[in-house]
N, C-alpha and C. Protein backbone atom coordinates (compact mmCIF):
# COMPACT_ATOMS: atom_id res chain seq x y z
N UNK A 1 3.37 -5.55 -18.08
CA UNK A 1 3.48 -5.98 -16.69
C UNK A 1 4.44 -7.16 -16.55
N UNK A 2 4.74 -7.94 -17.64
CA UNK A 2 5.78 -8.84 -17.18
C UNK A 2 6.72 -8.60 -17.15
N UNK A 3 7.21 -7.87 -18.47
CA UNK A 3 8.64 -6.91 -18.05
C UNK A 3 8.79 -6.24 -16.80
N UNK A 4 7.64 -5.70 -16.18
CA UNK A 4 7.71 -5.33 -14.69
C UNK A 4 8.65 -6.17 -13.83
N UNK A 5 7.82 -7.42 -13.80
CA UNK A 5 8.26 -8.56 -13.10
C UNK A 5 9.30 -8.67 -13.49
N UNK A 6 9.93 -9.38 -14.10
CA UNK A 6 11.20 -9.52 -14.88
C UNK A 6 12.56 -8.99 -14.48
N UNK A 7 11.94 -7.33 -14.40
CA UNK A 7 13.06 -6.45 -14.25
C UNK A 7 13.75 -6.61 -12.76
N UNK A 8 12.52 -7.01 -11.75
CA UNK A 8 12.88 -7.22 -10.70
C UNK A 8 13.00 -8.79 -10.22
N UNK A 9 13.65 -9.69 -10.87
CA UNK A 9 13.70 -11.28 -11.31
C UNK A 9 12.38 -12.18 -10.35
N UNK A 10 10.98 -11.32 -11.01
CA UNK A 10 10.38 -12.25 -10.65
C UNK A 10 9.68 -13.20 -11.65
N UNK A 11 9.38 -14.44 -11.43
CA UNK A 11 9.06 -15.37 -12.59
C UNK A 11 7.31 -14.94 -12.84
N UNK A 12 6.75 -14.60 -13.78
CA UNK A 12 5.48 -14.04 -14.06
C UNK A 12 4.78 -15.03 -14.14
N UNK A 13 4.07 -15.12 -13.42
CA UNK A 13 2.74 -16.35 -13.57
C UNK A 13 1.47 -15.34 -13.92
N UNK A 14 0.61 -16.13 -14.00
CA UNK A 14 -0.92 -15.67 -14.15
C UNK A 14 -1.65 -14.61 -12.60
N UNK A 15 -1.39 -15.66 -11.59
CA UNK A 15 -1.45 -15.01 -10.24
C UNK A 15 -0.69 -14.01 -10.22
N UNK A 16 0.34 -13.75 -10.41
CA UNK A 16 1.04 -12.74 -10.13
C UNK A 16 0.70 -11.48 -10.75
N UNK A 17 0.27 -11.72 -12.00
CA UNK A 17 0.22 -11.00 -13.45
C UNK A 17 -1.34 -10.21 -12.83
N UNK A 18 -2.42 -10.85 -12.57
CA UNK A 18 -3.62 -10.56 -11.98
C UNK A 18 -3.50 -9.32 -10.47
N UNK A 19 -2.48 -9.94 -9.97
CA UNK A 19 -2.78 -9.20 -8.44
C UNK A 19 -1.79 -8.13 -8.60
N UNK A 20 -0.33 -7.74 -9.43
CA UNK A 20 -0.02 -6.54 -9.86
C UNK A 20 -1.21 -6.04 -10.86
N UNK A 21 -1.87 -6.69 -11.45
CA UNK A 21 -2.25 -5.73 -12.32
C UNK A 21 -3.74 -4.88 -11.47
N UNK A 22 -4.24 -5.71 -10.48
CA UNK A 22 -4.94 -4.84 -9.40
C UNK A 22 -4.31 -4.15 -8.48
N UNK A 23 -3.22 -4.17 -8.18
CA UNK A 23 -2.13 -2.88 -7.79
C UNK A 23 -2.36 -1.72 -8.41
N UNK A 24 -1.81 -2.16 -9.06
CA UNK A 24 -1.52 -0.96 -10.56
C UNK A 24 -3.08 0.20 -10.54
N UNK A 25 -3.78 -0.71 -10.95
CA UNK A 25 -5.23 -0.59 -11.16
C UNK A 25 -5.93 0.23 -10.88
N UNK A 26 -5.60 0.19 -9.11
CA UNK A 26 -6.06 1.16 -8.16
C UNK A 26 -4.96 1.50 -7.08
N UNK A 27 -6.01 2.61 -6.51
CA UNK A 27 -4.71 3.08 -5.74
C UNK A 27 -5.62 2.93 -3.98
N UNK A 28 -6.29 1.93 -3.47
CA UNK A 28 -6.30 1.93 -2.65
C UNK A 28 -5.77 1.04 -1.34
N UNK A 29 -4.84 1.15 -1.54
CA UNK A 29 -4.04 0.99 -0.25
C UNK A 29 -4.13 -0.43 0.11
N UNK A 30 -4.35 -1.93 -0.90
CA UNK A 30 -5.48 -3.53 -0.25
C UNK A 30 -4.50 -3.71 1.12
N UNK A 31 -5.30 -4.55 1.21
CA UNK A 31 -4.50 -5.48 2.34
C UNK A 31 -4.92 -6.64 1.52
N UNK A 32 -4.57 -8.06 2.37
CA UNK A 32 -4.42 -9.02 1.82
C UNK A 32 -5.99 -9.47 0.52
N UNK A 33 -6.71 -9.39 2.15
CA UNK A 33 -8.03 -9.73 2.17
C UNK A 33 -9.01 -9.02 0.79
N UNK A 34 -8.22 -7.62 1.16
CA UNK A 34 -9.02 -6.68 -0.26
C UNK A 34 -8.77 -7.32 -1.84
N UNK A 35 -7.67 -7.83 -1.85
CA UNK A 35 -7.41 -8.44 -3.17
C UNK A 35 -7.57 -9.85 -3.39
N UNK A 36 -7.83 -10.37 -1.94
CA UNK A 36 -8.48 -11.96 -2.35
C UNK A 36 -9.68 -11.99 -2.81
N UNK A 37 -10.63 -10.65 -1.84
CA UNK A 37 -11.93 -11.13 -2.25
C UNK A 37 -12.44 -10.66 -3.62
N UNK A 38 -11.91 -9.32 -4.05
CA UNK A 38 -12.10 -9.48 -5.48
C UNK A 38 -11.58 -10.15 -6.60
N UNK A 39 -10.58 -10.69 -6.36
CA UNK A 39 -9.92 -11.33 -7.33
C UNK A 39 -10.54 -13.08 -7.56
N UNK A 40 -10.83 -13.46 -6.16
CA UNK A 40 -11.22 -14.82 -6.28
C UNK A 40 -12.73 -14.72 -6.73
N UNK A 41 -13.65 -13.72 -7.05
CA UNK A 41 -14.32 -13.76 -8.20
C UNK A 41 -14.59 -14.26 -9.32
N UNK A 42 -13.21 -13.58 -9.97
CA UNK A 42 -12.49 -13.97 -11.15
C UNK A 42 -11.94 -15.45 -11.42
N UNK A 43 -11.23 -15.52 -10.09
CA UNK A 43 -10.13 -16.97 -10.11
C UNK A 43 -10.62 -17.52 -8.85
N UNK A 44 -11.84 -18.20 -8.80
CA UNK A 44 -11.97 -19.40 -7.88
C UNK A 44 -11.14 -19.90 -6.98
N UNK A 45 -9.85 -20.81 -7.80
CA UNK A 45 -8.80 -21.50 -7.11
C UNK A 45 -7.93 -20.62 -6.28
N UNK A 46 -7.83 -18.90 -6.45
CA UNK A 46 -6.92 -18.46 -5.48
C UNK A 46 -7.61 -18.39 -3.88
N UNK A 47 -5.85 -18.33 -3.68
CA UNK A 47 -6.35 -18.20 -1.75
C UNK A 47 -6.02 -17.50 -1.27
N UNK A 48 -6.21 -17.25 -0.32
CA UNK A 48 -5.45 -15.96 0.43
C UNK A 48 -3.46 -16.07 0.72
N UNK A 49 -3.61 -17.49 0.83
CA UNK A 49 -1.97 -17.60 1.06
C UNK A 49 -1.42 -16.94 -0.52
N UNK A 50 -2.16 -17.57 -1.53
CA UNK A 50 -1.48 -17.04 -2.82
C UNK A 50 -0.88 -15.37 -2.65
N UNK A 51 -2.16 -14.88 -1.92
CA UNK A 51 -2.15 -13.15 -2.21
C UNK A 51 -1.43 -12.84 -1.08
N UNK A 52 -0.97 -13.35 0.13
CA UNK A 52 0.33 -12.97 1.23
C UNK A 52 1.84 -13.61 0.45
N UNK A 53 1.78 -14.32 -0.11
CA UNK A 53 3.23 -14.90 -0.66
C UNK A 53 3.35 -14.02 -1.80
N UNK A 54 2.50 -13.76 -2.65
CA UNK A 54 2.96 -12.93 -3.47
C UNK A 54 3.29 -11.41 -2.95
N UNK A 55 2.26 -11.06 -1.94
CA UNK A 55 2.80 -9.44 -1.35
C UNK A 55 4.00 -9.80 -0.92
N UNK A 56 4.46 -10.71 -0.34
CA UNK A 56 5.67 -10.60 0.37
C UNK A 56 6.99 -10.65 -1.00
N UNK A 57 6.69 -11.43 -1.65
CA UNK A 57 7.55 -11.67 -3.17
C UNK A 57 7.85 -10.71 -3.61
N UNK A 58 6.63 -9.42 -3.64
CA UNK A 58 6.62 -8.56 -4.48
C UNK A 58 7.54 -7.43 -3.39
N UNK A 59 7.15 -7.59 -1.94
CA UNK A 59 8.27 -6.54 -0.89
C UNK A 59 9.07 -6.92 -1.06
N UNK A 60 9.90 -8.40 -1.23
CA UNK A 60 11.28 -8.39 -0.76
C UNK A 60 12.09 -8.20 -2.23
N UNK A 61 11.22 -8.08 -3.32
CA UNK A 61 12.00 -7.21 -4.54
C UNK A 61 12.05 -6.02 -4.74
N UNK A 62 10.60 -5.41 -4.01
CA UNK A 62 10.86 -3.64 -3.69
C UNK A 62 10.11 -2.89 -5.24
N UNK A 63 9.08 -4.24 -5.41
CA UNK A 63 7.97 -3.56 -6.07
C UNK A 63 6.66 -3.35 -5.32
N UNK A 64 6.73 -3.22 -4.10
CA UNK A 64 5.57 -2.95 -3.50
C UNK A 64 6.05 -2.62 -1.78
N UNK A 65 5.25 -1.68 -1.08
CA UNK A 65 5.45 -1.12 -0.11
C UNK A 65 4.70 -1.79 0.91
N UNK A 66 5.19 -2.22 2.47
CA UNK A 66 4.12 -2.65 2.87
C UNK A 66 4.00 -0.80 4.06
N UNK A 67 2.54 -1.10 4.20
CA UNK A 67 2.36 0.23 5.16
C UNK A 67 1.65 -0.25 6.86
N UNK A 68 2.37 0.32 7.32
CA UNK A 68 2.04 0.34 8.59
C UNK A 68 1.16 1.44 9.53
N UNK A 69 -0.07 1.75 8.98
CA UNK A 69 -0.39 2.52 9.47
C UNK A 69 -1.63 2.49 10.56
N UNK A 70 -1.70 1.13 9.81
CA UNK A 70 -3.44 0.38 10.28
C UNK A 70 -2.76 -0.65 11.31
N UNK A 71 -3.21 -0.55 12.88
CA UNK A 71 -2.79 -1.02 13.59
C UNK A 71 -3.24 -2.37 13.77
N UNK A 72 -4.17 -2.97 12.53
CA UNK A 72 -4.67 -4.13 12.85
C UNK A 72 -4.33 -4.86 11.54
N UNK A 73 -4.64 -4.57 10.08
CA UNK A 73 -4.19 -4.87 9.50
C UNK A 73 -2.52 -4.65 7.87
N UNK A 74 -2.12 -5.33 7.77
CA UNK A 74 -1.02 -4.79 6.97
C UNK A 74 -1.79 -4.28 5.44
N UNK A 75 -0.90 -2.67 5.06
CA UNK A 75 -1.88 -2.52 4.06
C UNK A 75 -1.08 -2.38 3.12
N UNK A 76 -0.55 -2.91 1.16
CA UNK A 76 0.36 -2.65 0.37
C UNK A 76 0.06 -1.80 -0.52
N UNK A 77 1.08 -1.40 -1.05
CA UNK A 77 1.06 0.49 -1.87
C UNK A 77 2.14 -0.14 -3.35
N UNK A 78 1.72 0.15 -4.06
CA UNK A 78 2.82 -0.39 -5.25
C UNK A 78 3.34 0.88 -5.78
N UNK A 79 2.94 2.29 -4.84
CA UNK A 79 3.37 3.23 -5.47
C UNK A 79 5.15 3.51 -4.50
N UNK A 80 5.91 2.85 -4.80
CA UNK A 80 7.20 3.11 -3.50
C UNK A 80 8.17 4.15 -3.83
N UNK A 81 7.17 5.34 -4.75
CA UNK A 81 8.23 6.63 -4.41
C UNK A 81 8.01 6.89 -3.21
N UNK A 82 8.76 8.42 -2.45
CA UNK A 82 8.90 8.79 -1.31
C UNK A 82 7.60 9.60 -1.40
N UNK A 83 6.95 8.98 -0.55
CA UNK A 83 5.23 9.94 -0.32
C UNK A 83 4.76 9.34 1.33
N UNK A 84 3.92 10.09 1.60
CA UNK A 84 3.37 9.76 3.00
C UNK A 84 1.90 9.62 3.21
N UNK A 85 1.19 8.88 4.28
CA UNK A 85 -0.21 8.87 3.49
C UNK A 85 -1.00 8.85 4.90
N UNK A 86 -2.13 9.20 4.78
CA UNK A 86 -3.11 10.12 5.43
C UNK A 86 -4.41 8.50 5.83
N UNK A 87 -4.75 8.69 7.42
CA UNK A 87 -5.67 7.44 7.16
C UNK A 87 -6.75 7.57 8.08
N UNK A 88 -7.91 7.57 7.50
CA UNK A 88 -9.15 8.59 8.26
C UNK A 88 -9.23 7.44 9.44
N UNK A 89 -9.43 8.39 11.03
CA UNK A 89 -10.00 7.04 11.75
C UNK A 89 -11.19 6.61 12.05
N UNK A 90 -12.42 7.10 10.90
CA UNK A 90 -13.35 6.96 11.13
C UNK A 90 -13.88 5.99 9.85
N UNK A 91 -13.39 6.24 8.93
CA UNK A 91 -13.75 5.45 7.35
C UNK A 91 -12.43 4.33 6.80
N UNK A 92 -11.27 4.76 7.85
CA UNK A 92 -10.42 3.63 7.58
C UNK A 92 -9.89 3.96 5.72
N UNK A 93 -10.38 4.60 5.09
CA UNK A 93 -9.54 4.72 3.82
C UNK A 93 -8.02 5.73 4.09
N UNK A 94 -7.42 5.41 2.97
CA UNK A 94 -6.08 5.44 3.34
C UNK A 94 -5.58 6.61 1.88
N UNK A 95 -5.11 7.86 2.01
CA UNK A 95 -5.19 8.53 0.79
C UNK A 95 -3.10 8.84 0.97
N UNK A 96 -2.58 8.84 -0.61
CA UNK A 96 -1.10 9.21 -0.64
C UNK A 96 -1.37 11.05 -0.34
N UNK A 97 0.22 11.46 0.37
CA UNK A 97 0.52 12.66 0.60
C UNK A 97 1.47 12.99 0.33
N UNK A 98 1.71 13.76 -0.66
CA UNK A 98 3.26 14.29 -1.26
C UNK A 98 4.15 14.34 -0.31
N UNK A 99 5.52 13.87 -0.29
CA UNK A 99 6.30 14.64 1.02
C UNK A 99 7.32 15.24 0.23
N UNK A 100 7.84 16.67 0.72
CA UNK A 100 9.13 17.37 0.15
C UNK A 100 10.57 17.32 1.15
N UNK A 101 10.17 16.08 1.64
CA UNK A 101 11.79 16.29 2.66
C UNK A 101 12.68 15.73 1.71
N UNK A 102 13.92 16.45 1.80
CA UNK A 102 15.33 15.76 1.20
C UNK A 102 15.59 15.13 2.30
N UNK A 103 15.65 13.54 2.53
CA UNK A 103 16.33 12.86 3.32
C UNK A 103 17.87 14.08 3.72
N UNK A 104 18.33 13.80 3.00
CA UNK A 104 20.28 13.90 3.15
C UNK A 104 19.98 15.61 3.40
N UNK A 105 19.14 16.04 4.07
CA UNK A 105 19.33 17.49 5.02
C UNK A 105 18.56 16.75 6.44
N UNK A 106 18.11 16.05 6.55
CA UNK A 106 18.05 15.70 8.14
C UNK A 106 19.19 15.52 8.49
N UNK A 107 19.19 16.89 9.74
CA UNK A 107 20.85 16.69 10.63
C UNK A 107 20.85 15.11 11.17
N UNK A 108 20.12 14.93 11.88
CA UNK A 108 20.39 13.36 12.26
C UNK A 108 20.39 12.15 11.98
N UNK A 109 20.34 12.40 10.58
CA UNK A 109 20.29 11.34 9.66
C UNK A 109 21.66 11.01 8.90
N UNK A 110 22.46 12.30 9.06
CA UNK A 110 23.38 12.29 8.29
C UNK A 110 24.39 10.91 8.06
N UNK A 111 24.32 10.43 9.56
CA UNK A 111 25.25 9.60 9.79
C UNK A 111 24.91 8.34 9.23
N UNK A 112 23.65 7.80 9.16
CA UNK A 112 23.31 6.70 9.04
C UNK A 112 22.83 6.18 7.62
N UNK A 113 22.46 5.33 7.10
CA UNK A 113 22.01 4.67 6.03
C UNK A 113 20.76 4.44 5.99
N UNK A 114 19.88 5.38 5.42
CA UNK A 114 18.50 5.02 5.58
C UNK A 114 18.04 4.47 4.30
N UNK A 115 17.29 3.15 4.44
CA UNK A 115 16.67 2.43 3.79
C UNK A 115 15.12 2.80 3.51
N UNK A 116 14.33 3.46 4.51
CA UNK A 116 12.85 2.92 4.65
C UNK A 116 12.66 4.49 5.19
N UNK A 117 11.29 5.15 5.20
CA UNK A 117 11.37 6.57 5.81
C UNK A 117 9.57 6.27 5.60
N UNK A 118 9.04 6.48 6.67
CA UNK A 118 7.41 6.43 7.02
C UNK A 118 6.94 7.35 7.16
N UNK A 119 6.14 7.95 6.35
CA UNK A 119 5.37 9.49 7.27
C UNK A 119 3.89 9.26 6.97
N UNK A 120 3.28 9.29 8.39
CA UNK A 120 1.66 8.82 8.51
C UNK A 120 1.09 9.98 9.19
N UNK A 121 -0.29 10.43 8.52
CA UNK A 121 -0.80 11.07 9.49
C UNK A 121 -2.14 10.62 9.75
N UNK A 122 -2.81 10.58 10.64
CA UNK A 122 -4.08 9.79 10.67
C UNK A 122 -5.06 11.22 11.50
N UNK A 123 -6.66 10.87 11.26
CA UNK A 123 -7.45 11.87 11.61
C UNK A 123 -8.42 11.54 11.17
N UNK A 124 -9.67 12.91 10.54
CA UNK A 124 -10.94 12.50 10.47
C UNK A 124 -10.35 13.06 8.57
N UNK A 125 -11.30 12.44 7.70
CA UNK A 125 -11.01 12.91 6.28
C UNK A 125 -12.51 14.17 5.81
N UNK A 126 -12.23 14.52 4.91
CA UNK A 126 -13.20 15.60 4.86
C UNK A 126 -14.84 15.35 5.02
N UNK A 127 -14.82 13.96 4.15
CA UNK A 127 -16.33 13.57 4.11
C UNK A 127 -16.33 13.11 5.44
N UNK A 128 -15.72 12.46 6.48
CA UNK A 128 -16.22 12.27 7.74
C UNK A 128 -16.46 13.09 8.36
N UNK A 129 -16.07 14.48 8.33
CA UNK A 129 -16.06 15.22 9.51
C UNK A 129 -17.09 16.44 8.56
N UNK A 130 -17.80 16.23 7.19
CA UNK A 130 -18.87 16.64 7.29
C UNK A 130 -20.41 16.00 7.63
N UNK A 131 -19.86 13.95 7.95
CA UNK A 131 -21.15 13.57 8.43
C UNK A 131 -20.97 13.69 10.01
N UNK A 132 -19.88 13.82 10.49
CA UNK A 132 -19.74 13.85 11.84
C UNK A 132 -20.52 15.71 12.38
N UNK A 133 -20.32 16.46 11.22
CA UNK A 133 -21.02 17.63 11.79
C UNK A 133 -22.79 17.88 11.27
N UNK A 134 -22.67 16.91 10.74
CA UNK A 134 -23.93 17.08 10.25
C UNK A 134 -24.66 15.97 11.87
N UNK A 135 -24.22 14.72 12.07
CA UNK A 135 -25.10 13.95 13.65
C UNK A 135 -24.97 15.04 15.04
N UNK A 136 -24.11 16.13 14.83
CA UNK A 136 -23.95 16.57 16.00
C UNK A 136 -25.27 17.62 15.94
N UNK A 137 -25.90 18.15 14.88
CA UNK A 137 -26.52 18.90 15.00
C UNK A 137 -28.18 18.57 15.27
């Protein structure tokens, strides 16, 4: 994991080293809050500013994704191949979705320089919408 860092010139501290390595770890989608509160478990002295300065450290080197899907809070993905992701609106978990578009065949894309490409779909996820059919009955 420090060579991680490294590769993308970030200086590896302990904090840093901890909250990629709960990236890595899992794959659910934290927001800030999700990785303060387990982590400051572990490490007392961290704060939440630690765990927004480092997400942001870690976006503006483009080892971590931020996602916009949750209209209330920001949620980060350290997985930043091209994938799209699915976000129940009843349980709020957030699952990756393969995508097979070739950018460079969108006709209307042709022209431009795309940096960033979002694909969200939001709904009910399977286990919700078998407790949601199970209260209706």
């Amino acid at each position: 994991m420090i060579e991680t860092l490294q590769q993308r010139d970030i200086k590896p501290s302990y904090l840093r080293l901890k909250i990629l390595e709960y990236m890595l770890a899992r794959k659910n989608h934290p927001t800030v809050d999700m990785v303060y509160e387990e982590l400051s478990k572990e490490i007392p002295t961290l704060s939440r500013t630690t765990v927004y300065n480092t997400f942001n450290l870690f976006l503006q080197k483009g080892l971590v994704q931020k996602l916009g899907i949750d209209d209330v809070e920001a949620h980060y993905d350290a997985d930043i191949s091209l994938h799209g992701h699915f976000r129940c609106d009843h349980c709020g978990k957030i699952w990756d979705l393969p995508v097979k578009t070739d950018v460079s065949q969108i006709e209307g894309l042709k022209k431009f320089e795309v940096r960033t490409i979002e694909y969200y779909a939001k709904g009910l996820c399977d286990q919700c919408q078998k407790c949601q059919r199970h209260s209706n009955k």
